[in-house]
Protein backbone atom coordinates (compact mmCIF):
# COMPACT_ATOMS: atom_id res chain seq x y z
CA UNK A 1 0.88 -13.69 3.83
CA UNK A 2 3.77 -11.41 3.68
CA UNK A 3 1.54 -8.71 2.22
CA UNK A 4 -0.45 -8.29 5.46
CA UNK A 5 2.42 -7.68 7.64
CA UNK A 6 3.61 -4.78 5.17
CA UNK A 7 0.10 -3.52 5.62
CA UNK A 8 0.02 -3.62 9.53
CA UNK A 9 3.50 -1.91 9.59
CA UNK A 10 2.72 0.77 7.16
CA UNK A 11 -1.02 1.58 8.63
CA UNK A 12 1.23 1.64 12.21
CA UNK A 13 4.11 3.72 11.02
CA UNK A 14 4.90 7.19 12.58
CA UNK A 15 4.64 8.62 8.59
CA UNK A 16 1.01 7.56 8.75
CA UNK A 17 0.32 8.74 11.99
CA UNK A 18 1.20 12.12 11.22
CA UNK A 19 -0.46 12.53 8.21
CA UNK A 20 -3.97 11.14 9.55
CA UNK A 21 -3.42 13.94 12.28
CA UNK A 22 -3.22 16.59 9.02
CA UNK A 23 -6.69 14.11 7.38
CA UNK A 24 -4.29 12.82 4.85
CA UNK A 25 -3.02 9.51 4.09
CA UNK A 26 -0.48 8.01 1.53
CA UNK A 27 -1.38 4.28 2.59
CA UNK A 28 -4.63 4.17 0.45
CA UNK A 29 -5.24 4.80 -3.46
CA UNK A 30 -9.47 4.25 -2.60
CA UNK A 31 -11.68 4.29 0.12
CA UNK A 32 -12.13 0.82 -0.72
CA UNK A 33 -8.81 -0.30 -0.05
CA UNK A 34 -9.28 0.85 4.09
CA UNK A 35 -11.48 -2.25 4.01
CA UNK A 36 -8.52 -4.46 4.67
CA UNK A 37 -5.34 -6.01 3.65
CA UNK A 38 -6.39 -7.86 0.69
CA UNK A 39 -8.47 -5.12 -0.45
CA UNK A 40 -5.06 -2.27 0.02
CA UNK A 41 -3.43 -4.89 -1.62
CA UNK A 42 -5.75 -5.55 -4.72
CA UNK A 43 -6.15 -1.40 -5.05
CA UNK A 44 -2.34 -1.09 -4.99
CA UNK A 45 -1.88 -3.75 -7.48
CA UNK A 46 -4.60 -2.74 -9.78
CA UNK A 47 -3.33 1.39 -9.35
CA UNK A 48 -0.07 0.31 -10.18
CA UNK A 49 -0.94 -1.75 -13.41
CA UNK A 50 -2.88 1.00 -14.98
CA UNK A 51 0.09 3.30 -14.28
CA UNK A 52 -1.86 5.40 -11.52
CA UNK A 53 1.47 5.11 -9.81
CA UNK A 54 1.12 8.42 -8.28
CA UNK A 55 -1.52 6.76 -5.70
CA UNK A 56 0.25 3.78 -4.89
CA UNK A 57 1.21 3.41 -1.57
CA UNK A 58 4.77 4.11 -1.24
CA UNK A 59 4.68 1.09 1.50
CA UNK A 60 2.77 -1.39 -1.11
CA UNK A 61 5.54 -0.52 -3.88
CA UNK A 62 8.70 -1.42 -2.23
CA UNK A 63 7.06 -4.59 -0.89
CA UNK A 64 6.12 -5.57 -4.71
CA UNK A 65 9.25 -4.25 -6.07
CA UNK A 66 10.92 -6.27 -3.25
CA UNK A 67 9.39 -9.30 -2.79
CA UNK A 68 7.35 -9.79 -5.68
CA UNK A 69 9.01 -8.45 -8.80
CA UNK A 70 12.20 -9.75 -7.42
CA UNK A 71 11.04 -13.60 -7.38
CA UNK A 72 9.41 -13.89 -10.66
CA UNK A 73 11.38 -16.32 -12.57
């Protein structure tokens, strides 16, 4: 899937690296969501539908805005 490849490059990016090394992250709206790619995924999806859009992960969003939103016929 796609989706997984967003989520290795955005958990690899220099943006992320440099936050973790401040204890901060903006890859993950729940602990949960560190599980794995489906799970950031789901969380991003499900943040994003209740209009908790201020924990999305800027990654996640211009993936679904991109690839996702874009396609749906």
């Amino acid at each position: 899937m796609k989706y997984q490849q967003i989520y290795k490059k955005a958990i690899n990016s220099d943006k992320q690296a440099k936050l973790k090394a401040l204890g901060k992250t903006s890859l993950y709206p729940s602990r949960y969501s560190q599980q794995n790619s489906k799970e950031w995924f789901a969380e991003n999806f499900s943040a994003y539908h209740m209009g908790k859009t201020e924990i999305v992960s800027p990654e996640w969003l211009e993936f679904y805005k991109t690839e996702i939103l874009t396609n749906i016929k």
